[in-house]
Structure formats: C-alpha cells, structure tokens
PDB file of N, CA and C in Angstrom:
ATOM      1  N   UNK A   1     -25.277   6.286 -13.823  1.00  0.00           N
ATOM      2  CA  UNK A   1     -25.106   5.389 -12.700  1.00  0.00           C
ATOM      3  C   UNK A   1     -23.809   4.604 -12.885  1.00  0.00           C
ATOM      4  N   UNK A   2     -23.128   4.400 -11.941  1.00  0.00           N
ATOM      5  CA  UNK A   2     -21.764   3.884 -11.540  1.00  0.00           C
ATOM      6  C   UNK A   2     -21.781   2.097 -11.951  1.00  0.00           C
ATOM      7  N   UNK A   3     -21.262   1.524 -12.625  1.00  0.00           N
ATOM      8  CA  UNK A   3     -21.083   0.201 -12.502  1.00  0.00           C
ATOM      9  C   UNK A   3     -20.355  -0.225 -11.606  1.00  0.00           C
ATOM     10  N   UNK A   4     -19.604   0.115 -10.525  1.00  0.00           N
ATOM     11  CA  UNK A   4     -19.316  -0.634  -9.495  1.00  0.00           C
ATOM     12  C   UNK A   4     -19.265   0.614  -8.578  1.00  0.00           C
ATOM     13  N   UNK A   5     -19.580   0.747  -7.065  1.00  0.00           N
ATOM     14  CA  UNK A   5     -19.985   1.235  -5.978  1.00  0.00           C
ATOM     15  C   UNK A   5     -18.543   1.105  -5.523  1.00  0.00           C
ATOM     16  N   UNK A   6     -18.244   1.908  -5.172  1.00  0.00           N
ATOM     17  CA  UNK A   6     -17.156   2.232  -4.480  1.00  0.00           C
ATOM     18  C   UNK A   6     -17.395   1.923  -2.441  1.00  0.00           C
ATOM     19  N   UNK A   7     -16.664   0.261  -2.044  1.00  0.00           N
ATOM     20  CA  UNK A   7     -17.183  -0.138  -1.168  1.00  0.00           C
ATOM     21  C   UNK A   7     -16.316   1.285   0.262  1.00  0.00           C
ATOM     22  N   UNK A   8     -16.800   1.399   1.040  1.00  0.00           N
ATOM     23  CA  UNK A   8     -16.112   2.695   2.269  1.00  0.00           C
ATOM     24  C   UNK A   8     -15.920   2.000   3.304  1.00  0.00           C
ATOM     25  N   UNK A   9     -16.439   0.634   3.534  1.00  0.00           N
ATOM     26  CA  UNK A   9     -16.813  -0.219   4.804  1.00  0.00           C
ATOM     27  C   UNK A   9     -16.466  -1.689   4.334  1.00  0.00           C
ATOM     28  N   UNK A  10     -15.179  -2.581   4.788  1.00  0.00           N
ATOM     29  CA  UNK A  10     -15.123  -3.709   4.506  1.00  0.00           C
ATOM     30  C   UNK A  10     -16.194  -4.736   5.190  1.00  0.00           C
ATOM     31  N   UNK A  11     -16.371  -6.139   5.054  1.00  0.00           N
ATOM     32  CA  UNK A  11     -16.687  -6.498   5.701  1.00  0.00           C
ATOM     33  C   UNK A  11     -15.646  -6.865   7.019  1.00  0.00           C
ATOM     34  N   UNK A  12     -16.669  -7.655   7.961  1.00  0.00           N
ATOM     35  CA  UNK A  12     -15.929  -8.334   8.950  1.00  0.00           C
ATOM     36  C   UNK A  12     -15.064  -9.354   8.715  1.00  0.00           C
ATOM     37  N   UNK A  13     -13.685  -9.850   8.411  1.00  0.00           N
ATOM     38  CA  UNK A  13     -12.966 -10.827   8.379  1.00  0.00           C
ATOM     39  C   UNK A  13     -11.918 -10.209   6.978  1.00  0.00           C
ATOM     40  N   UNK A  14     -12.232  -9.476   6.516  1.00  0.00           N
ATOM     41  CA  UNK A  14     -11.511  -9.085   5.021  1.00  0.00           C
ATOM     42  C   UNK A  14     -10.486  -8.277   5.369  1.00  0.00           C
ATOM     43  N   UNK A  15      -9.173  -9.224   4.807  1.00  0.00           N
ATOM     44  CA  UNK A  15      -7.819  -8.481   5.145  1.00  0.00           C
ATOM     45  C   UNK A  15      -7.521  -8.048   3.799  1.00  0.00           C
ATOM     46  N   UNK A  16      -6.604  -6.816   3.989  1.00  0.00           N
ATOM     47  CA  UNK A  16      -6.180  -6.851   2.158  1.00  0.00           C
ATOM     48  C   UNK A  16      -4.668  -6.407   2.682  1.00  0.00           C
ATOM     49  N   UNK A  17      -3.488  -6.472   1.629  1.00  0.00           N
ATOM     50  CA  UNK A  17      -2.161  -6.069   1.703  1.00  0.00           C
ATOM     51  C   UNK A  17      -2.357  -5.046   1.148  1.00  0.00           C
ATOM     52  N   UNK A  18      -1.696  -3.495   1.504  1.00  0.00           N
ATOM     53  CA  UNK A  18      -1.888  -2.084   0.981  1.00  0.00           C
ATOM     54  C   UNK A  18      -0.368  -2.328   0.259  1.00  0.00           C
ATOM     55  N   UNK A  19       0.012  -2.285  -0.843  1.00  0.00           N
ATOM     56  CA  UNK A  19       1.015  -2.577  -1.537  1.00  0.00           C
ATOM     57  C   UNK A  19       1.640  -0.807  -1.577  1.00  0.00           C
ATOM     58  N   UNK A  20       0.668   0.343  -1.769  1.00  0.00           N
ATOM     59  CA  UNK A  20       0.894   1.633  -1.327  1.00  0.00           C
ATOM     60  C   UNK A  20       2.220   1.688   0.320  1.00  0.00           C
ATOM     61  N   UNK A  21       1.007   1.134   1.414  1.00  0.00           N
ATOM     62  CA  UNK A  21       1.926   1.719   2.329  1.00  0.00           C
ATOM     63  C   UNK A  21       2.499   0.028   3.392  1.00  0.00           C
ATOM     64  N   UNK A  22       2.459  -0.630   2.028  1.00  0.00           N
ATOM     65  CA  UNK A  22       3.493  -2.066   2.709  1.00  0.00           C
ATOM     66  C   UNK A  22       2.815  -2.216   4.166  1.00  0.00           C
ATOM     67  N   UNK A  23       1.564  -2.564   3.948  1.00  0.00           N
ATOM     68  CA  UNK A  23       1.079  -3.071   5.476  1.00  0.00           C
ATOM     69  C   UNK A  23      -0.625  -4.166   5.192  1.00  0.00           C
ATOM     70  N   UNK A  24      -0.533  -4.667   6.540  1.00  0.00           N
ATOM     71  CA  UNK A  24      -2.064  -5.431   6.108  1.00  0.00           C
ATOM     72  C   UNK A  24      -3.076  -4.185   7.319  1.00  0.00           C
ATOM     73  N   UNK A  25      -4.099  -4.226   6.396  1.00  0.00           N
ATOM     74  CA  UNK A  25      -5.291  -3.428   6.617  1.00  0.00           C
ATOM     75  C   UNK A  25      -6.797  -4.036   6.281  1.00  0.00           C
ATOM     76  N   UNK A  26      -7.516  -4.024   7.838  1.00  0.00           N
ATOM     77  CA  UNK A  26      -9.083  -4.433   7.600  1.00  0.00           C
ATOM     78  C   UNK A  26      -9.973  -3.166   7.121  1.00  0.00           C
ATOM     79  N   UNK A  27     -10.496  -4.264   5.713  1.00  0.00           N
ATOM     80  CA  UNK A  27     -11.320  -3.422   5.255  1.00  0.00           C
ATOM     81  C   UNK A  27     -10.657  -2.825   3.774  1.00  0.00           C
ATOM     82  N   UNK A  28     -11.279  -2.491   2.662  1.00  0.00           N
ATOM     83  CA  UNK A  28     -10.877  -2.182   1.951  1.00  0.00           C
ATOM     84  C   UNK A  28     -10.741  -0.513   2.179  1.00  0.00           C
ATOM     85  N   UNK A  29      -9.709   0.324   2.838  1.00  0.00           N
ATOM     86  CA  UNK A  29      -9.427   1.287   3.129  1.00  0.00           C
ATOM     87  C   UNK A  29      -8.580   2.380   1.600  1.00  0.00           C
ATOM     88  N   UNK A  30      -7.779   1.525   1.013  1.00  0.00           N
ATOM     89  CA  UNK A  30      -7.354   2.095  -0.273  1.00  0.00           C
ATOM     90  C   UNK A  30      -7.567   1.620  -1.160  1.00  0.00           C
ATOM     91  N   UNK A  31      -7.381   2.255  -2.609  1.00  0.00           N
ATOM     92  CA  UNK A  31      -8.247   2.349  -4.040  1.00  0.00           C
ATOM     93  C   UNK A  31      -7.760   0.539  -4.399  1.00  0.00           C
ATOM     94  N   UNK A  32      -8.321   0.082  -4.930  1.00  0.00           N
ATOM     95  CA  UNK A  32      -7.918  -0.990  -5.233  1.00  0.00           C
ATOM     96  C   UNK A  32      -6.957  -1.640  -5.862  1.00  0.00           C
ATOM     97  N   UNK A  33      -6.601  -0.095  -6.857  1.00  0.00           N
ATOM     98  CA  UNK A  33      -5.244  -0.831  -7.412  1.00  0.00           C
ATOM     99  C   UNK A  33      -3.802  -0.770  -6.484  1.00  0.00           C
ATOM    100  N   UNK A  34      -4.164  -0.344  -5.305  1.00  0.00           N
ATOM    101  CA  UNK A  34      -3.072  -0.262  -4.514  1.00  0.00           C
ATOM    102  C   UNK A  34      -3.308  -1.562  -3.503  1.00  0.00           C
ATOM    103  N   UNK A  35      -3.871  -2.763  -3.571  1.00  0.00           N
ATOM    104  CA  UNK A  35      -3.955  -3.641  -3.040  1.00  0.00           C
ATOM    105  C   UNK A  35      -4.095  -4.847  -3.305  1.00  0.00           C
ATOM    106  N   UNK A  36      -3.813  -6.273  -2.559  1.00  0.00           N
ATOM    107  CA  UNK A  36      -3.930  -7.558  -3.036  1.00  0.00           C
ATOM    108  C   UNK A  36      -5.346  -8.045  -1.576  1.00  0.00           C
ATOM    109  N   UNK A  37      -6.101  -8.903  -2.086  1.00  0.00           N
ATOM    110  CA  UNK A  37      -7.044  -9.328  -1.230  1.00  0.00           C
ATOM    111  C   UNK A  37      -8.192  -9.669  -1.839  1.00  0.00           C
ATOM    112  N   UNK A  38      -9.370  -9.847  -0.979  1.00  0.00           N
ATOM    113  CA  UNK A  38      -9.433  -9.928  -0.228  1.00  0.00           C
ATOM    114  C   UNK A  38      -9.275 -11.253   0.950  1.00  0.00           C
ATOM    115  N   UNK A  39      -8.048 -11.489   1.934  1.00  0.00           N
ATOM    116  CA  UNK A  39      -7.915 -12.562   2.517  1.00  0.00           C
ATOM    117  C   UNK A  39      -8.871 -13.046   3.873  1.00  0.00           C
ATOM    118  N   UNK A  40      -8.864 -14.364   4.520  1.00  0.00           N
ATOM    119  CA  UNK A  40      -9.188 -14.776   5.612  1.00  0.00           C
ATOM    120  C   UNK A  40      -8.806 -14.092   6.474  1.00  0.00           C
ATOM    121  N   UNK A  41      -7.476 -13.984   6.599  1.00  0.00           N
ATOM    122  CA  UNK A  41      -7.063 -13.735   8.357  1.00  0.00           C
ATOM    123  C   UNK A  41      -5.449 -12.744   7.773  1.00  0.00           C
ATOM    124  N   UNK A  42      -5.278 -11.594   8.766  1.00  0.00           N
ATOM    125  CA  UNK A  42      -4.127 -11.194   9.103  1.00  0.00           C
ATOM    126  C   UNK A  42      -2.939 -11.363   8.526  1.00  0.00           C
ATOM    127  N   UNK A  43      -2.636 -12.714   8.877  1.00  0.00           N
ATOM    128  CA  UNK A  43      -1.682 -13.603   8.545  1.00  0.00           C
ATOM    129  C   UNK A  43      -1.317 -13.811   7.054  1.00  0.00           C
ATOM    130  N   UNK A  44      -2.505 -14.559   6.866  1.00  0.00           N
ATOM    131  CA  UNK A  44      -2.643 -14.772   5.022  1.00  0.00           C
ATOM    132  C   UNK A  44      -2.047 -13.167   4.469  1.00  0.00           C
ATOM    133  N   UNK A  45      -2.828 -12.439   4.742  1.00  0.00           N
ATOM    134  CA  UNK A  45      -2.548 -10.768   3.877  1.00  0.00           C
ATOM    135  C   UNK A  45      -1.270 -10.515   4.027  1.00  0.00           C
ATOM    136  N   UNK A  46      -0.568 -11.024   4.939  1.00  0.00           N
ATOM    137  CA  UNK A  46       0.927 -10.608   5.541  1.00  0.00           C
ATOM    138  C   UNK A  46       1.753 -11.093   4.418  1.00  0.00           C
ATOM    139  N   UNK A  47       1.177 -12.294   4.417  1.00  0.00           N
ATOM    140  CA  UNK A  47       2.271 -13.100   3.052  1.00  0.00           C
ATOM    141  C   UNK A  47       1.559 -12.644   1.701  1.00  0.00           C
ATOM    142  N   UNK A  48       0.864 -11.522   1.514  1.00  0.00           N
ATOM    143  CA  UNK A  48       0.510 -11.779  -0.285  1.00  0.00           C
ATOM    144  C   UNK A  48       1.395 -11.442  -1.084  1.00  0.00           C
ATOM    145  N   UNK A  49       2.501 -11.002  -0.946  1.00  0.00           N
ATOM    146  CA  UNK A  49       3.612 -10.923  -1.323  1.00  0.00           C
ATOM    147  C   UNK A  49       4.242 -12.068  -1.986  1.00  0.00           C
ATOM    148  N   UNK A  50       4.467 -13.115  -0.892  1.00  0.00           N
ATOM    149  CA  UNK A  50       4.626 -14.397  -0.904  1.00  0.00           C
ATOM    150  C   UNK A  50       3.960 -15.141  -2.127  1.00  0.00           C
ATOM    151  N   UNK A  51       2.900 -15.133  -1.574  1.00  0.00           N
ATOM    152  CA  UNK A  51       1.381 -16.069  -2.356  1.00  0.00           C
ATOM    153  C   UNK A  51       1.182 -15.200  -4.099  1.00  0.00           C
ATOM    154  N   UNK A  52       1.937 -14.104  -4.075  1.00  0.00           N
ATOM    155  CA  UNK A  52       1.702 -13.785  -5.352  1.00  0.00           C
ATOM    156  C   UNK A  52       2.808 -14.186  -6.582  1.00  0.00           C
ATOM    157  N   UNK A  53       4.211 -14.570  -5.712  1.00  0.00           N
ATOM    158  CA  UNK A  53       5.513 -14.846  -6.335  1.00  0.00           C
ATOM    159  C   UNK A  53       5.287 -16.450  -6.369  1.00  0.00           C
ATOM    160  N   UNK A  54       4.899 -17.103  -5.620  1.00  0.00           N
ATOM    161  CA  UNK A  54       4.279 -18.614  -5.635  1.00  0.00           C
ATOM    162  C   UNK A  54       3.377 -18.471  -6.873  1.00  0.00           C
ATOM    163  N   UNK A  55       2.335 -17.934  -7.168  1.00  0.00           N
ATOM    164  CA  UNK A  55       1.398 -18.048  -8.503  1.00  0.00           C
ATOM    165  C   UNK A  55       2.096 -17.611  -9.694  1.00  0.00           C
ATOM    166  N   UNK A  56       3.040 -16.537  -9.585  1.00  0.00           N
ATOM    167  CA  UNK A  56       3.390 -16.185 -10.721  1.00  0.00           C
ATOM    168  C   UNK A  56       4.472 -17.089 -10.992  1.00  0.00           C
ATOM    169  N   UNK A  57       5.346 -18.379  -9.953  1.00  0.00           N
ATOM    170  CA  UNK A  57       5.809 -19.349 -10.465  1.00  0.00           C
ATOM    171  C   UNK A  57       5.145 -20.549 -11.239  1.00  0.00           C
ATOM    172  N   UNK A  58       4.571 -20.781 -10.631  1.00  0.00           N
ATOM    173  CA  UNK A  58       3.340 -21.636 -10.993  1.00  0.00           C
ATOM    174  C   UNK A  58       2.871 -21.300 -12.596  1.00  0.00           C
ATOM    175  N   UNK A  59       2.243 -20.355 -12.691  1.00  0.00           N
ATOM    176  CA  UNK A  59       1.803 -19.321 -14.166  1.00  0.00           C
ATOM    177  C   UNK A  59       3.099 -19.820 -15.298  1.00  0.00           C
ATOM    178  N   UNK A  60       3.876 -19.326 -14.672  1.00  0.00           N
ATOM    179  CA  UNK A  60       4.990 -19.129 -15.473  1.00  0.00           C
ATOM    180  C   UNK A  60       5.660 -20.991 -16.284  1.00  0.00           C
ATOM    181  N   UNK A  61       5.393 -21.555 -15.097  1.00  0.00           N
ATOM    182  CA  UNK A  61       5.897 -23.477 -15.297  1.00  0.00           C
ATOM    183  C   UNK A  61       4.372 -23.986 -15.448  1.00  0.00           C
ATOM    184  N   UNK A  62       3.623 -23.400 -16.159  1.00  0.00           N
ATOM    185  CA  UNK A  62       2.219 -24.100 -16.481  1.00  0.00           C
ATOM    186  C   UNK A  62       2.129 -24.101 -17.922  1.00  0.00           C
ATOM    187  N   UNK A  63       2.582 -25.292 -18.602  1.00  0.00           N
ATOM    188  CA  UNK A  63       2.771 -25.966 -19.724  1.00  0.00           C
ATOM    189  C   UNK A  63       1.553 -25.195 -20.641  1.00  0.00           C
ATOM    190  N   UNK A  64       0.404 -25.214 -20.006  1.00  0.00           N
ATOM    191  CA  UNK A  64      -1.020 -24.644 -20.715  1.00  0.00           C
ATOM    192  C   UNK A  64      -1.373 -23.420 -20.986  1.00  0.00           C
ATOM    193  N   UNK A  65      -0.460 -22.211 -20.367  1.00  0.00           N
ATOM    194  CA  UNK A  65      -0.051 -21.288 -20.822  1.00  0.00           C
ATOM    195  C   UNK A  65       0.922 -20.782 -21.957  1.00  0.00           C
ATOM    196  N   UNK A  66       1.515 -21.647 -22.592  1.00  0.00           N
ATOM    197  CA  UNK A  66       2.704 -21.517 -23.086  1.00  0.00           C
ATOM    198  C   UNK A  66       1.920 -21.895 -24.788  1.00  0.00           C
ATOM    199  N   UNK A  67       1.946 -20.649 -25.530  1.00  0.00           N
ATOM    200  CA  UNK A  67       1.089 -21.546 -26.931  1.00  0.00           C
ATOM    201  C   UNK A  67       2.102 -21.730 -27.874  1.00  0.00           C
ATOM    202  N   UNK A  68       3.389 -21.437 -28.271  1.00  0.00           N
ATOM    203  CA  UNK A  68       4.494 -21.549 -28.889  1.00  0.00           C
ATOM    204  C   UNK A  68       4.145 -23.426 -29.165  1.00  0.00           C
ATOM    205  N   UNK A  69       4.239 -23.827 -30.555  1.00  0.00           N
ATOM    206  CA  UNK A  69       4.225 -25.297 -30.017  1.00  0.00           C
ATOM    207  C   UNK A  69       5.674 -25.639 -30.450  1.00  0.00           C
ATOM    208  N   UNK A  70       6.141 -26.857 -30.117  1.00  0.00           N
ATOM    209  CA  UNK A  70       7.347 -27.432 -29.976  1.00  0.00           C
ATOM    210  C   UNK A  70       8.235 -27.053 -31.564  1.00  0.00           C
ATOM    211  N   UNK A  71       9.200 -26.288 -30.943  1.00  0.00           N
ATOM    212  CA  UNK A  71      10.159 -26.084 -32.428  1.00  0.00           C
ATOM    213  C   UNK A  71       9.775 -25.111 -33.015  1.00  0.00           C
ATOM    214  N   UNK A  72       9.078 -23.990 -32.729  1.00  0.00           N
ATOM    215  CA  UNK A  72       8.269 -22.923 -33.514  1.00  0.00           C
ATOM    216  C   UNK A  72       7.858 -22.422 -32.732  1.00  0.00           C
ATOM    217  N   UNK A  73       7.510 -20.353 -32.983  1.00  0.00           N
ATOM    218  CA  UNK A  73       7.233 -19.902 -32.288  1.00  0.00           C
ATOM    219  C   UNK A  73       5.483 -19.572 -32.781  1.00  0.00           C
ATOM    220  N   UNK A  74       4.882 -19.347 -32.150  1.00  0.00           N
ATOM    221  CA  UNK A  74       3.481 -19.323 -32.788  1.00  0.00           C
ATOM    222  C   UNK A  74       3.006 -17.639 -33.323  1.00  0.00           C
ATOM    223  N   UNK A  75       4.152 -16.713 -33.045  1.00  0.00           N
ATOM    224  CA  UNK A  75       3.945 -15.300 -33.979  1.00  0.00           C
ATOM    225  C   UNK A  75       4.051 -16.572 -35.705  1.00  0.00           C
ATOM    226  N   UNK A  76       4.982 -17.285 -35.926  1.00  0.00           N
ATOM    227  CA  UNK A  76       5.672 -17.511 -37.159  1.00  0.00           C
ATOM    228  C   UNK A  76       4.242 -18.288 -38.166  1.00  0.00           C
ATOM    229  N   UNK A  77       3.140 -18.195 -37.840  1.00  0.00           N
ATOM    230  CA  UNK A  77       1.708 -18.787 -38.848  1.00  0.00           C
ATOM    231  C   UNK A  77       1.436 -17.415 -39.453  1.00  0.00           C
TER     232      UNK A  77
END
C-alpha cells in the first residue's frame, strides 16, 4: 500500500504554479515536483515566483539560520 495517494482531482479553490510549463493551473494537474502551491486565488499562484525569491530572502537574512558563531566557522569544533 502507497503512503501517499496520488491526488487526480484538486480541490475547489487550489491554484498551483506549473514551474514545468510556466503557467497557473487549477488543481493539482502535474507531478508535484514540477510545482509550487497549493494557493488561494489565481493571482497569488501567478506570483509564486515572486513569493518564493521574497522567502528565500528572508531565509537567507534570518540571523537564526546562520550557526557559524561570531569569528569562527562552526565546521572548525
């Protein structure tokens, strides 16, 4: 038996960005690793592009990610 079900039918309201064929699509229509979602509305999915370069700034300037402590790199223990 399968640990996760392979969904064929999104629900109603679920946008995803097809990063495959650069478009927004209702419903989870392609494999998942070819997509970002699942969003609210149209719109939102349009920008996940956007919304993903915004987090990975964010990620990146988030002090609490960073384990190196001051003056040292933390490979060097």
């Amino acid at each position: 038996m399968a640990l996760f079900k392979k969904r064929t039918v999104g629900k109603p309201g679920e946008w995803y960005y097809c990063l495959e064929h650069k478009k927004v699509e209702e419903g989870p229509d392609c494999p998942g690793k070819d997509r970002f979602g699942p969003y609210t509305s149209p719109q939102e999915a349009q920008r996940a592009m956007d919304i993903a370069a915004e987090r990975n700034l964010q990620w990146e300037n988030d002090p609490r990610w960073h384990d190196a402590a001051a003056g040292g790199d933390a490979d060097d223990e």
